[in-house]
C-alpha atoms as a PDB file:
ATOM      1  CA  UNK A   1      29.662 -62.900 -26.298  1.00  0.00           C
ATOM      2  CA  UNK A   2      32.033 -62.349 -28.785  1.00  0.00           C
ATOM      3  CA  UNK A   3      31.512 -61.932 -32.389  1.00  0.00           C
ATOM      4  CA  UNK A   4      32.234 -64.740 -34.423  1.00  0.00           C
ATOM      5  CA  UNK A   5      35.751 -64.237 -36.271  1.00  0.00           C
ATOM      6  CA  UNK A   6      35.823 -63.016 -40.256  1.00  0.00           C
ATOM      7  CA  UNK A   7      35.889 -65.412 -42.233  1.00  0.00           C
ATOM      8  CA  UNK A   8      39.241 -64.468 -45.102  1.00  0.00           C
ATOM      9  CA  UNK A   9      37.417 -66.343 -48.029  1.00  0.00           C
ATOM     10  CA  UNK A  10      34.402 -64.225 -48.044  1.00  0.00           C
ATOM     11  CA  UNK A  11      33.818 -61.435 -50.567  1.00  0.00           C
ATOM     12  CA  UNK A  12      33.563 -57.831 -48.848  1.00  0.00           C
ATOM     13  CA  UNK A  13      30.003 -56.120 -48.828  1.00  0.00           C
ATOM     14  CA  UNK A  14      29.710 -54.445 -52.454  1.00  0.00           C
ATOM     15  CA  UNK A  15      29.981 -50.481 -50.983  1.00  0.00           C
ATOM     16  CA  UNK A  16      27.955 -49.078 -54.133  1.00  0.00           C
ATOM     17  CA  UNK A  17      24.610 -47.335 -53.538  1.00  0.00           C
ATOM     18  CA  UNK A  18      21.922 -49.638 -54.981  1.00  0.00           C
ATOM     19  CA  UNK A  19      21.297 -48.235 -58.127  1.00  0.00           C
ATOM     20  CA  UNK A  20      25.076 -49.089 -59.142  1.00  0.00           C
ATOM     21  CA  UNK A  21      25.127 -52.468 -58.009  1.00  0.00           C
ATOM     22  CA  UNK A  22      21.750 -53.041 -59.915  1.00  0.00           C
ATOM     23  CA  UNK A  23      23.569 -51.371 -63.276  1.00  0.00           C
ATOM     24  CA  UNK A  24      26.375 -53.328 -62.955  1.00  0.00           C
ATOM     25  CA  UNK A  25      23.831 -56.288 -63.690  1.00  0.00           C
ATOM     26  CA  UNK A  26      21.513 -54.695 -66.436  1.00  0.00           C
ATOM     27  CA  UNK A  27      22.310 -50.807 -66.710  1.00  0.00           C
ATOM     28  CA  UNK A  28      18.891 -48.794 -66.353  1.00  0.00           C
ATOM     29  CA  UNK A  29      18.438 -45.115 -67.833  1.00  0.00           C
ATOM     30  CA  UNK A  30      16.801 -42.645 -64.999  1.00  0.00           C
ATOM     31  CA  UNK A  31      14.819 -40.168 -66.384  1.00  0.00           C
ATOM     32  CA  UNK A  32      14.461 -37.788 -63.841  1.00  0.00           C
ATOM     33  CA  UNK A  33      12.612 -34.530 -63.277  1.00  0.00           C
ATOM     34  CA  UNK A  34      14.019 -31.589 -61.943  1.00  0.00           C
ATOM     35  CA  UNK A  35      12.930 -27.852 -60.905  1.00  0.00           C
ATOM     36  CA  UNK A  36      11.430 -25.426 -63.008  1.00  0.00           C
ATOM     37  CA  UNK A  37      12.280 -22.883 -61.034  1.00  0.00           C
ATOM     38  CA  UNK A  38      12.316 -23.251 -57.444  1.00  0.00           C
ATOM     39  CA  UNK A  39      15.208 -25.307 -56.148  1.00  0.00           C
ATOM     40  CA  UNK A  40      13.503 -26.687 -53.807  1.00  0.00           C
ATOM     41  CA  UNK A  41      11.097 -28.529 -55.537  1.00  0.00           C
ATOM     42  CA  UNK A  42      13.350 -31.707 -56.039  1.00  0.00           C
ATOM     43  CA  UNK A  43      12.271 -34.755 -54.324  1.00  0.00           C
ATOM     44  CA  UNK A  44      14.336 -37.310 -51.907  1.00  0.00           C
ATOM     45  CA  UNK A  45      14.312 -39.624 -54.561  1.00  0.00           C
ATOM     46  CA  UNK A  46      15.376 -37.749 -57.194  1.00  0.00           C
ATOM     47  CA  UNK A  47      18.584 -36.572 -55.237  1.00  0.00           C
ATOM     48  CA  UNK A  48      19.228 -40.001 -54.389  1.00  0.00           C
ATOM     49  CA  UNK A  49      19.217 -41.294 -57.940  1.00  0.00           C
ATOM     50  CA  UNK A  50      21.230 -38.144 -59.114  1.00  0.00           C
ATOM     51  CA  UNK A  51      23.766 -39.080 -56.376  1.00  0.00           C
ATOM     52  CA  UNK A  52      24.444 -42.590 -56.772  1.00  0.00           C
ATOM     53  CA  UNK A  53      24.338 -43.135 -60.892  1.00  0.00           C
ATOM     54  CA  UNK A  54      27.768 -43.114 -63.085  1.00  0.00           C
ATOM     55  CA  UNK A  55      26.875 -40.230 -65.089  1.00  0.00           C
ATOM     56  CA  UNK A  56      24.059 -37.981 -65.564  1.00  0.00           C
ATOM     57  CA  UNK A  57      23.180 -36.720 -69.405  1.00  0.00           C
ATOM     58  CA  UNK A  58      21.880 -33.035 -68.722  1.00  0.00           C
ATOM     59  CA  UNK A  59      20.366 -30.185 -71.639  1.00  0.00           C
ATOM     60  CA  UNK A  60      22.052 -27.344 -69.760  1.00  0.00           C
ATOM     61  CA  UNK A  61      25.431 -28.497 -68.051  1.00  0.00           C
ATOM     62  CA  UNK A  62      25.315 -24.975 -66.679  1.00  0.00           C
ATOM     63  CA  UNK A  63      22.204 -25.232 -64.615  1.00  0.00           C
ATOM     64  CA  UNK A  64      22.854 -28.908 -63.785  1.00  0.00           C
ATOM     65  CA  UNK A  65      25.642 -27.725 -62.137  1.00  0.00           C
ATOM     66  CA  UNK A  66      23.678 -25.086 -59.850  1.00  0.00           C
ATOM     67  CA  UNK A  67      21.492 -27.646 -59.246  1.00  0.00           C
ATOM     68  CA  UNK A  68      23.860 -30.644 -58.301  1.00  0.00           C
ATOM     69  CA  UNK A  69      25.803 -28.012 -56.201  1.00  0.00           C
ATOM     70  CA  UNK A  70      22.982 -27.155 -54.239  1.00  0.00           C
ATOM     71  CA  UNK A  71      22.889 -30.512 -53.259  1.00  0.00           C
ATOM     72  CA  UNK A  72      26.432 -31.693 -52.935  1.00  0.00           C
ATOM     73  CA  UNK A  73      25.931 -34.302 -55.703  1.00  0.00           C
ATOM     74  CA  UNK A  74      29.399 -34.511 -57.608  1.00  0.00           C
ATOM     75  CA  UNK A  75      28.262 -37.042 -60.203  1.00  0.00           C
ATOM     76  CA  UNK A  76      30.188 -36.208 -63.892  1.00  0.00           C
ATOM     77  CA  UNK A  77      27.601 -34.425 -66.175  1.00  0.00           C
ATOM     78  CA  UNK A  78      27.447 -35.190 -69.848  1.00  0.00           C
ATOM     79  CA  UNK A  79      25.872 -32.588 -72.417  1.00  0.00           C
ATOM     80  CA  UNK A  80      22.586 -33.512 -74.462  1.00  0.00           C
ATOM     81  CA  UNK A  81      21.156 -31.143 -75.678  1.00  0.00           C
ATOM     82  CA  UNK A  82      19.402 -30.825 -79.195  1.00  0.00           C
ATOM     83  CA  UNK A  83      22.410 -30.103 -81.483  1.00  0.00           C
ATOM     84  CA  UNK A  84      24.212 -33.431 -80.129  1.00  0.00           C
ATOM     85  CA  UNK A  85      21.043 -35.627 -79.279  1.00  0.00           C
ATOM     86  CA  UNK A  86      21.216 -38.332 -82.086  1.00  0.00           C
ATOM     87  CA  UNK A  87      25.163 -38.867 -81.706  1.00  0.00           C
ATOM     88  CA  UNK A  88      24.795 -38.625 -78.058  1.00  0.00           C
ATOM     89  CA  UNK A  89      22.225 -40.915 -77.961  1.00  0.00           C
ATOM     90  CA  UNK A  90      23.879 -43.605 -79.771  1.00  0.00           C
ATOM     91  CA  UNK A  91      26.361 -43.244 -77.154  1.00  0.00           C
ATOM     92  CA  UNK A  92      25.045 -43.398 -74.090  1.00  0.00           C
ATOM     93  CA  UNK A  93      23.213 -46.614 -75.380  1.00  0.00           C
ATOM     94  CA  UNK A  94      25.953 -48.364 -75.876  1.00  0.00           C
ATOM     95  CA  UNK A  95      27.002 -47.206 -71.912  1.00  0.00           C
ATOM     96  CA  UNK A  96      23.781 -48.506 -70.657  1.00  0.00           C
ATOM     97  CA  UNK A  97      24.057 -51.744 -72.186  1.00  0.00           C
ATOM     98  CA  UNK A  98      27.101 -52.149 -70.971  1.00  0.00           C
ATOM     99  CA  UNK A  99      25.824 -52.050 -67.446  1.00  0.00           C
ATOM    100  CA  UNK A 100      26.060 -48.469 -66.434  1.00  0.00           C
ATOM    101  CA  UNK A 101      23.381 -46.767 -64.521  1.00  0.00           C
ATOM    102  CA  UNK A 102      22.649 -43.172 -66.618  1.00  0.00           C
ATOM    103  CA  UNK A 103      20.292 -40.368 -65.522  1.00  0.00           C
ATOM    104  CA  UNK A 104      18.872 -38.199 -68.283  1.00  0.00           C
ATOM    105  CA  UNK A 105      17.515 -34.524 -67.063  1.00  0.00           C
ATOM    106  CA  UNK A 106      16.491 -31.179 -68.768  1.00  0.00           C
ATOM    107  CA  UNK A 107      17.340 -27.755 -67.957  1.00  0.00           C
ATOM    108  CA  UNK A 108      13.486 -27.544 -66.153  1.00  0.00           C
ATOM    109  CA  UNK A 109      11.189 -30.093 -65.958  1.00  0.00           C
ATOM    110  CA  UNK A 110      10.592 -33.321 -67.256  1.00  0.00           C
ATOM    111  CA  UNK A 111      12.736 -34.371 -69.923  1.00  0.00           C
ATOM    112  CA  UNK A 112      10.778 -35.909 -73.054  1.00  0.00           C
ATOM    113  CA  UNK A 113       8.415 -32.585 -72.410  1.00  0.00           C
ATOM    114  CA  UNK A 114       9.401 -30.418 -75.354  1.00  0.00           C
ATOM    115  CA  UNK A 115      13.023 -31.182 -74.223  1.00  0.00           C
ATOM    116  CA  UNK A 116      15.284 -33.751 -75.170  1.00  0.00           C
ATOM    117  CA  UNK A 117      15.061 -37.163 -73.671  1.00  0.00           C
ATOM    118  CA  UNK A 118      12.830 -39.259 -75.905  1.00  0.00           C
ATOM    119  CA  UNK A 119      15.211 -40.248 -78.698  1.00  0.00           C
ATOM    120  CA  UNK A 120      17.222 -41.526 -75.523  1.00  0.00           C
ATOM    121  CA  UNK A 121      14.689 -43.486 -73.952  1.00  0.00           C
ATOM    122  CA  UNK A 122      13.332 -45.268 -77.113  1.00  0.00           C
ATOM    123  CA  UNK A 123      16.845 -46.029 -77.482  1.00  0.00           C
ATOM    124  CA  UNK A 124      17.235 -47.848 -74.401  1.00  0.00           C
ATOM    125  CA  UNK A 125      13.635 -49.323 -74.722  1.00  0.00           C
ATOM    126  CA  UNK A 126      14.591 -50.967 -78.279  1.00  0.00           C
ATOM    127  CA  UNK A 127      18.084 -52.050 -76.220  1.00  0.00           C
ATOM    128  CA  UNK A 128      16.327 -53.924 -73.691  1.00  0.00           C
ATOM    129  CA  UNK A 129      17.792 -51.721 -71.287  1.00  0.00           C
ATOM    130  CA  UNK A 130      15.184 -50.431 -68.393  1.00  0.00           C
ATOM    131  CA  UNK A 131      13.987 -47.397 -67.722  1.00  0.00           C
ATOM    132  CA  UNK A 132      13.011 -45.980 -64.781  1.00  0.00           C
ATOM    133  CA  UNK A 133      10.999 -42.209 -64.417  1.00  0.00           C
ATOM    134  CA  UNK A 134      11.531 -40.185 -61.543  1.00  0.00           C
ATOM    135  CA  UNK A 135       8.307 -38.221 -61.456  1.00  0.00           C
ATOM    136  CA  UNK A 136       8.417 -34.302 -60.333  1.00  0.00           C
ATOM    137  CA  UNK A 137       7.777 -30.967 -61.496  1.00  0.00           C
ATOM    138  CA  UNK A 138       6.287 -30.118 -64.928  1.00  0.00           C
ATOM    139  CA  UNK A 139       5.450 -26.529 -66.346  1.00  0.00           C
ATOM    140  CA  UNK A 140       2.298 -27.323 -68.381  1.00  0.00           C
ATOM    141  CA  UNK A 141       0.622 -29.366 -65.241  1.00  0.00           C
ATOM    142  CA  UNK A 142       1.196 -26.360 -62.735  1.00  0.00           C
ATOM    143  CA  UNK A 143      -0.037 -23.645 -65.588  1.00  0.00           C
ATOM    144  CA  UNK A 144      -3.105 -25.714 -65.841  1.00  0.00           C
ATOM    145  CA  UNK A 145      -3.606 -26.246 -62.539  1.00  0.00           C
ATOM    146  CA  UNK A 146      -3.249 -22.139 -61.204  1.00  0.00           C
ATOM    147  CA  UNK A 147      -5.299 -21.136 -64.693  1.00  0.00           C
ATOM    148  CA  UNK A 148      -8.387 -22.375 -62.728  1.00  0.00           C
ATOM    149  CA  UNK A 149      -9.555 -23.565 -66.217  1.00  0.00           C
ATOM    150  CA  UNK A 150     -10.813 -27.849 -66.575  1.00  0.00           C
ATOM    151  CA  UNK A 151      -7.921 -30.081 -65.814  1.00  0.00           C
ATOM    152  CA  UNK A 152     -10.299 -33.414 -66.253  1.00  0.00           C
ATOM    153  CA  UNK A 153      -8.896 -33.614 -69.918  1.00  0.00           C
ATOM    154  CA  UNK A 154      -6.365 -31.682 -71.421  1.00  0.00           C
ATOM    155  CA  UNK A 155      -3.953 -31.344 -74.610  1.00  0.00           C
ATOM    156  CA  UNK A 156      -0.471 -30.397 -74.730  1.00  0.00           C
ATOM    157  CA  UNK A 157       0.918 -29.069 -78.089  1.00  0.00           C
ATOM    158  CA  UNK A 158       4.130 -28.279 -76.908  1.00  0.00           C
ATOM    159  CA  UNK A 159       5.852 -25.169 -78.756  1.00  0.00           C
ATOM    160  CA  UNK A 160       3.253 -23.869 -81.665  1.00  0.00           C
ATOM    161  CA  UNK A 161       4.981 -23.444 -85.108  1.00  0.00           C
ATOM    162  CA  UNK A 162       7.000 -20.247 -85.685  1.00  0.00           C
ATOM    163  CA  UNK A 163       5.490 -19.444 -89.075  1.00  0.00           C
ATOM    164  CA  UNK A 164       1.918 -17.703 -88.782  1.00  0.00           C
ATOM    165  CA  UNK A 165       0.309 -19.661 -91.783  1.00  0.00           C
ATOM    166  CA  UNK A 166       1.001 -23.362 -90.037  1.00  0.00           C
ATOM    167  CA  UNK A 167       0.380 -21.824 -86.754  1.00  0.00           C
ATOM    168  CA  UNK A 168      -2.560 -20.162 -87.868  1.00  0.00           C
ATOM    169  CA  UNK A 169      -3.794 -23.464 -89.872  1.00  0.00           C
ATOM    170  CA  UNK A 170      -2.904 -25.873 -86.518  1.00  0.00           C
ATOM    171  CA  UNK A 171      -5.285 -23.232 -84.229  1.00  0.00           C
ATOM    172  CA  UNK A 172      -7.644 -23.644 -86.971  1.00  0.00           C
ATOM    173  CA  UNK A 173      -8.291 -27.222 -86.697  1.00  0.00           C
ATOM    174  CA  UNK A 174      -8.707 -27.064 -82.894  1.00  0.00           C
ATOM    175  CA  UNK A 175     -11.913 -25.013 -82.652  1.00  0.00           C
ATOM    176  CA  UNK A 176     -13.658 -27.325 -81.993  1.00  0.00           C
ATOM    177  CA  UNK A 177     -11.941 -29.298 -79.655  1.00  0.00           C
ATOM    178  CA  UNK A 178     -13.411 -29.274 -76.059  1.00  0.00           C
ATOM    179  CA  UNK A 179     -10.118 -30.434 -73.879  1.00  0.00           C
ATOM    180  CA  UNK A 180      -8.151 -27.307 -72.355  1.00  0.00           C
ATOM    181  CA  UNK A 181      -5.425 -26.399 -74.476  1.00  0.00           C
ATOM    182  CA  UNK A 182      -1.530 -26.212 -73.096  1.00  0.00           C
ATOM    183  CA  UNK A 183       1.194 -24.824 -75.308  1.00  0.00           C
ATOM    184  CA  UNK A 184       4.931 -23.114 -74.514  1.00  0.00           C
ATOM    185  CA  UNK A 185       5.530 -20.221 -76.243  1.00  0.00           C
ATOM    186  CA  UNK A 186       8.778 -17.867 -76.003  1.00  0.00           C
ATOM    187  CA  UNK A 187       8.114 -14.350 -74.532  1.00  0.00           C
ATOM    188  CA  UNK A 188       8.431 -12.149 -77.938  1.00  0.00           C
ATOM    189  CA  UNK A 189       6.207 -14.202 -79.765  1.00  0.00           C
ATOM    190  CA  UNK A 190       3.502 -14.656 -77.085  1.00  0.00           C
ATOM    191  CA  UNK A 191       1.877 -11.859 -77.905  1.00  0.00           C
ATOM    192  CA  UNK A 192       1.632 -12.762 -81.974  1.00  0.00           C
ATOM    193  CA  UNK A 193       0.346 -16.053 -80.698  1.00  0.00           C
ATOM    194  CA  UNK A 194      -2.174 -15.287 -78.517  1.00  0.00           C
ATOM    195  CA  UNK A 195      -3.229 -12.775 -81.286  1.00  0.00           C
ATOM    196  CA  UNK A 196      -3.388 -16.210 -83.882  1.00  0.00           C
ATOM    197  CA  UNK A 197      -5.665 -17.960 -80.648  1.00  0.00           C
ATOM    198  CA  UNK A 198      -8.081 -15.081 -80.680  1.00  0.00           C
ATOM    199  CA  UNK A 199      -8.640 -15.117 -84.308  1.00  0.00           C
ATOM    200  CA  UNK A 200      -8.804 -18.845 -84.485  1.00  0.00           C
ATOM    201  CA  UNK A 201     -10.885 -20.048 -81.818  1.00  0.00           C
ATOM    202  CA  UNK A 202     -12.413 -16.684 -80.745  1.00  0.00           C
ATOM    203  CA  UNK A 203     -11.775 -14.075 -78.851  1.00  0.00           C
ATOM    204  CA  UNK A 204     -13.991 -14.762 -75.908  1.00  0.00           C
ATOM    205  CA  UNK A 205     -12.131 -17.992 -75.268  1.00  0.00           C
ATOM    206  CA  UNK A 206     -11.043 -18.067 -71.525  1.00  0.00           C
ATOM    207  CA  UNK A 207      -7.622 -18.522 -71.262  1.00  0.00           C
ATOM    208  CA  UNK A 208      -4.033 -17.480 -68.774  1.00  0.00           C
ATOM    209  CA  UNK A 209      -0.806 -16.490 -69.558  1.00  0.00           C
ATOM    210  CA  UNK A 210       1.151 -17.987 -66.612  1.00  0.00           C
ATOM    211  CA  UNK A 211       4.899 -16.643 -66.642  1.00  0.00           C
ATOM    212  CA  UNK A 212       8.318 -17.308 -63.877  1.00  0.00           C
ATOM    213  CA  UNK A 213       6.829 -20.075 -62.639  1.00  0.00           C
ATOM    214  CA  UNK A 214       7.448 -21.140 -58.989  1.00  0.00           C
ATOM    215  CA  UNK A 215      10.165 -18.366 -59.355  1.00  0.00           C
ATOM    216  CA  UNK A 216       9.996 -14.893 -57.465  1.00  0.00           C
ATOM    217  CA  UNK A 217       7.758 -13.104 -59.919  1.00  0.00           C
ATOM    218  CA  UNK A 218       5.970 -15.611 -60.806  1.00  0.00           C
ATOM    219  CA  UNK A 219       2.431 -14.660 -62.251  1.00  0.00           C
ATOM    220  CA  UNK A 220      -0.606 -16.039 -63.630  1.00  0.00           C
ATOM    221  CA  UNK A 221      -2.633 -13.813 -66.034  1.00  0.00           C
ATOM    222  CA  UNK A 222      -6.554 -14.632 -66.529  1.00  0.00           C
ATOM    223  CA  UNK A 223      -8.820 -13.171 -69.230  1.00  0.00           C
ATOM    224  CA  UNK A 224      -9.987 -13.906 -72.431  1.00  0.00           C
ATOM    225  CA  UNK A 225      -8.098 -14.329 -75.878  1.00  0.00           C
ATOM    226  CA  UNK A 226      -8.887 -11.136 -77.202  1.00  0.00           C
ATOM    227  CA  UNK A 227      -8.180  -9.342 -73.766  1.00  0.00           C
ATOM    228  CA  UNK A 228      -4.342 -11.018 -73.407  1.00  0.00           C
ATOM    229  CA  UNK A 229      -3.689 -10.762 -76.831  1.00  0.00           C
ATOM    230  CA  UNK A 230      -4.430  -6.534 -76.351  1.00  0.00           C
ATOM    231  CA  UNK A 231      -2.717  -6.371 -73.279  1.00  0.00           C
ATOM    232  CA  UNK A 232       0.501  -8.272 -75.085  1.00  0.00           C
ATOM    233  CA  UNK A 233       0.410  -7.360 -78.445  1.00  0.00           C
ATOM    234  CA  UNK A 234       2.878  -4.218 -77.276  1.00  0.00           C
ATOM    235  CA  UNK A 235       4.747  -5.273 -74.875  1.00  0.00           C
ATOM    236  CA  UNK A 236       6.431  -9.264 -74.221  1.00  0.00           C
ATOM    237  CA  UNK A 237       6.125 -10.655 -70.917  1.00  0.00           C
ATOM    238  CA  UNK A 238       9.438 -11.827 -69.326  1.00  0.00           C
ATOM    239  CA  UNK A 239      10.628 -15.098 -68.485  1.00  0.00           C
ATOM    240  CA  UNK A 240       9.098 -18.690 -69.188  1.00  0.00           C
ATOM    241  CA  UNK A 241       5.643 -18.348 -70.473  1.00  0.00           C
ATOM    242  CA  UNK A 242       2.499 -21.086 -70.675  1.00  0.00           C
ATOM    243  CA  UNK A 243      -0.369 -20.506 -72.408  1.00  0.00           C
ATOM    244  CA  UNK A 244      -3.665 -22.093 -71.562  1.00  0.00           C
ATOM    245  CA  UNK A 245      -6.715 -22.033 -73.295  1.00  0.00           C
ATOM    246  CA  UNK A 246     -10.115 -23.555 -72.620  1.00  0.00           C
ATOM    247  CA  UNK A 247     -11.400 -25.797 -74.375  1.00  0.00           C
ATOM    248  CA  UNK A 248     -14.708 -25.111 -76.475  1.00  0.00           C
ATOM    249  CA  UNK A 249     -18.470 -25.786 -75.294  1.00  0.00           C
ATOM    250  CA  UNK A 250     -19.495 -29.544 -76.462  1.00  0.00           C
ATOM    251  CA  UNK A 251     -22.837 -27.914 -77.979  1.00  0.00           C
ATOM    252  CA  UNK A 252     -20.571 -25.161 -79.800  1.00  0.00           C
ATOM    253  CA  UNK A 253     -18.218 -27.290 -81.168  1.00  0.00           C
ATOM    254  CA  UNK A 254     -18.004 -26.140 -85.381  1.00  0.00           C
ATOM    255  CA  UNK A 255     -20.192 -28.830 -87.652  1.00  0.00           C
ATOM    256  CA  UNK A 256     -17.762 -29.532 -90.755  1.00  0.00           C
ATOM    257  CA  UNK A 257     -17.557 -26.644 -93.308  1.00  0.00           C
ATOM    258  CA  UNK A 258     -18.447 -27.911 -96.884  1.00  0.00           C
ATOM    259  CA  UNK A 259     -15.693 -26.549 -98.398  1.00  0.00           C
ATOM    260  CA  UNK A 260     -16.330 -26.078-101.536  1.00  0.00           C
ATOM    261  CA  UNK A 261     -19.533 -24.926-101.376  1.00  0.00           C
ATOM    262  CA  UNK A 262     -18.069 -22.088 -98.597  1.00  0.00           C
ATOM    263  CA  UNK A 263     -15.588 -21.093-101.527  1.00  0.00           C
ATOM    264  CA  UNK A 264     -18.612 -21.025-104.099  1.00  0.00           C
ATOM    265  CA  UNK A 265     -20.429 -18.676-101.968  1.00  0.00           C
ATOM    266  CA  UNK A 266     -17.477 -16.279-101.208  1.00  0.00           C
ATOM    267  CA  UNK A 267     -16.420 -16.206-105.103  1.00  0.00           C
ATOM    268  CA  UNK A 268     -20.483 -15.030-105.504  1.00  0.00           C
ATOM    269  CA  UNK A 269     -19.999 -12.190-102.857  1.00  0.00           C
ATOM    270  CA  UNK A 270     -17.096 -10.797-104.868  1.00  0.00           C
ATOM    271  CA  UNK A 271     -14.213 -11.706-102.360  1.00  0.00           C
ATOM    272  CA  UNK A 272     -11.073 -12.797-104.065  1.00  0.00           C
ATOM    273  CA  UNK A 273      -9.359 -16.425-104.144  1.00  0.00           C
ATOM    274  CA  UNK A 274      -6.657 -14.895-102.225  1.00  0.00           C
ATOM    275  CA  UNK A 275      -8.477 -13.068 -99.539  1.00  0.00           C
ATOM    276  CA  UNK A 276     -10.973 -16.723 -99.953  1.00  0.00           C
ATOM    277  CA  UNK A 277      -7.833 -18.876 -98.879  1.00  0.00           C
ATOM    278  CA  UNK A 278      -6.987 -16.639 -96.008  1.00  0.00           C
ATOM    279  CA  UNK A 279     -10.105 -16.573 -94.172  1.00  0.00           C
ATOM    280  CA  UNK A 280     -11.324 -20.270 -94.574  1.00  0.00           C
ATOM    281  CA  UNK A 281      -7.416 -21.525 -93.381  1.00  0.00           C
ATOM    282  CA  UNK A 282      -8.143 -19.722 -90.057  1.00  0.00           C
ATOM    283  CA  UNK A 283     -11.709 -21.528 -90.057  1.00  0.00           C
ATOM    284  CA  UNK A 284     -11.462 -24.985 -91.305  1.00  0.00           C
ATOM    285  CA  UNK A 285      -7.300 -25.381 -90.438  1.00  0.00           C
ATOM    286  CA  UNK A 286      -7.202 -26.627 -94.422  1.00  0.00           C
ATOM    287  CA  UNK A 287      -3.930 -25.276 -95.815  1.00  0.00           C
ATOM    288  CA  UNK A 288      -4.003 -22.331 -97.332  1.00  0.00           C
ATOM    289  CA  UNK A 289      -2.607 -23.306-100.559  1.00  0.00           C
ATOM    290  CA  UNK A 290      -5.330 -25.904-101.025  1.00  0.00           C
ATOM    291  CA  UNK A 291      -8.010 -23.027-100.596  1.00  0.00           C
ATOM    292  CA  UNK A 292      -6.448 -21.323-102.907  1.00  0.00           C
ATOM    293  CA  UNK A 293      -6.293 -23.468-105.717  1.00  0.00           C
ATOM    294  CA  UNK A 294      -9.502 -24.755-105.347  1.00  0.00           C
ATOM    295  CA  UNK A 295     -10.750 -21.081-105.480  1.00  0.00           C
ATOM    296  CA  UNK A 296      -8.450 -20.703-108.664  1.00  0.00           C
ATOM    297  CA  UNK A 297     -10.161 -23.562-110.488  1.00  0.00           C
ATOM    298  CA  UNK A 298     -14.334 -22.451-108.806  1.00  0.00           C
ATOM    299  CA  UNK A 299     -13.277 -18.901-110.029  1.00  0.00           C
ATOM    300  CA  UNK A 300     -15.592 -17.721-112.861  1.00  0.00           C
ATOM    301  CA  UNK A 301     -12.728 -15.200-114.484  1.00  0.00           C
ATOM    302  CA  UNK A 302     -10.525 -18.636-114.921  1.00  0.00           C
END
């Protein structure tokens, strides 16, 4: 039989991959996660969504482009990155509510993890604009999954503060907390902060150093805090580091330290407000400062 004959008045089959036509209707913002190393840990669905949006917002254009090549997507790439994020932002906002369909990614990873991406979906969220994850590879989940250390409950803190005495104060008020600790660090100061961990939280804290990940040299680093703070404190390791740290023991979690009466005592033993300030920052995670001047006014020689 033959087929029935076209008929001229009907529209022609919309040729755009179904994340345009849906855009066209409501735009949608894709955040989507991409490899932290290996190439090839990029899912089916992520290549299809990279293929088939209008544009796709990336940190690094430079390693989008290695990564879109690899794939044959040719989709136009748009920097965002942190020095253009909040004018950015505003733009692609106005895109997406226009109707276009925009995917967000990060040089590694998931963006919104320590990289930029969450000004951009809170944007679209207060636009009414959907958003849609793509789900994939994260650094901090595979550190703390080839540390061997608890993954039932965990913290991420992201990138520690570069100062010591805010670093050293943030450790502080973690001592006693009993989730396993996650926390990017840059290869020349890994070494100063696992130094900071030791002091703070003890040295006989388990932790890993876990470095390259899912790249070539990729390595994972077990000991405690005192043992990879000595084996780095000379020498950085190289390439992408993630530091985790277990958590501490529920029965040796630190009861609250009176604090005054802890600065009363020292002052009695001789020890100076200064030196006072110093050690209880590192214990209780109280600023420094406050130590200080509460020392100042305890002080006898006031």
């Amino acid at each position: 039989m033959s087929p029935p004959p076209e008929d001229p008045t009907s529209a022609p089959a919309d040729p755009a991959p179904p994340a345009k036509r849906e855009a066209r209707a409501a735009g949608r913002l894709y955040v989507v996660a991409t490899p932290i190393g290996n190439l090839e840990d990029i899912t089916y669905r992520a290549v299809r969504i990279l293929s088939s949006v209008e544009l796709i917002a990336a940190e690094d254009t430079r390693a989008a482009q290695v990564l879109l090549g690899r794939y044959g997507i040719t989709t136009k790439v748009l920097s965002y990155f942190e020095g253009n994020e909040a004018a950015r932002a505003e733009e692609l906002t106005a895109r997406l509510r226009a109707g276009a369909a925009i995917a967000v990614i990060s040089e590694a990873g998931t963006p919104g993890i320590s990289d930029p991406g969450e000004r951009l979906v809170k944007a679209a969220i207060a636009a009414g604009v959907p958003v849609e994850v793509v789900p994939g590879p994260s650094a901090a989940i595979t550190a703390l999954v080839g540390s061997g250390l608890p993954g039932e409950r965990f913290l991420f803190l992201g990138f520690p503060p570069r100062e010591a005495g805010p670093r050293q104060e943030g450790f502080a008020r973690l001592r006693g907390e009993i989730a396993t600790l996650i926390l990017y660090e840059s290869p020349r100061r890994t070494g100063t902060t696992l130094a900071d961990l030791a002091a703070t939280l003890g040295e006989a804290r388990p932790a890993c150093v876990a470095r390259e990940l899912t790249k070539v040299h990729e390595e994972y680093v077990r000991g405690t805090l005192g043992e990879l703070a000595a084996r780095y404190a000379e020498e950085a390791p190289r390439g992408e580091v993630v530091i985790v740290v277990a958590g501490a023991a529920p029965e040796a979690a630190a009861a609250p330290v009176d604090l005054e009466a802890e600065v009363r005592a020292r002052l009695a033993r001789g020890e100076r407000p200064r030196e006072i300030a110093a050690a209880l920052a590192l214990l209780t995670g109280q600023p420094r400062r406050k130590i200080y001047q509460l020392a100042l006014a305890l002080s006898p020689e006031r």
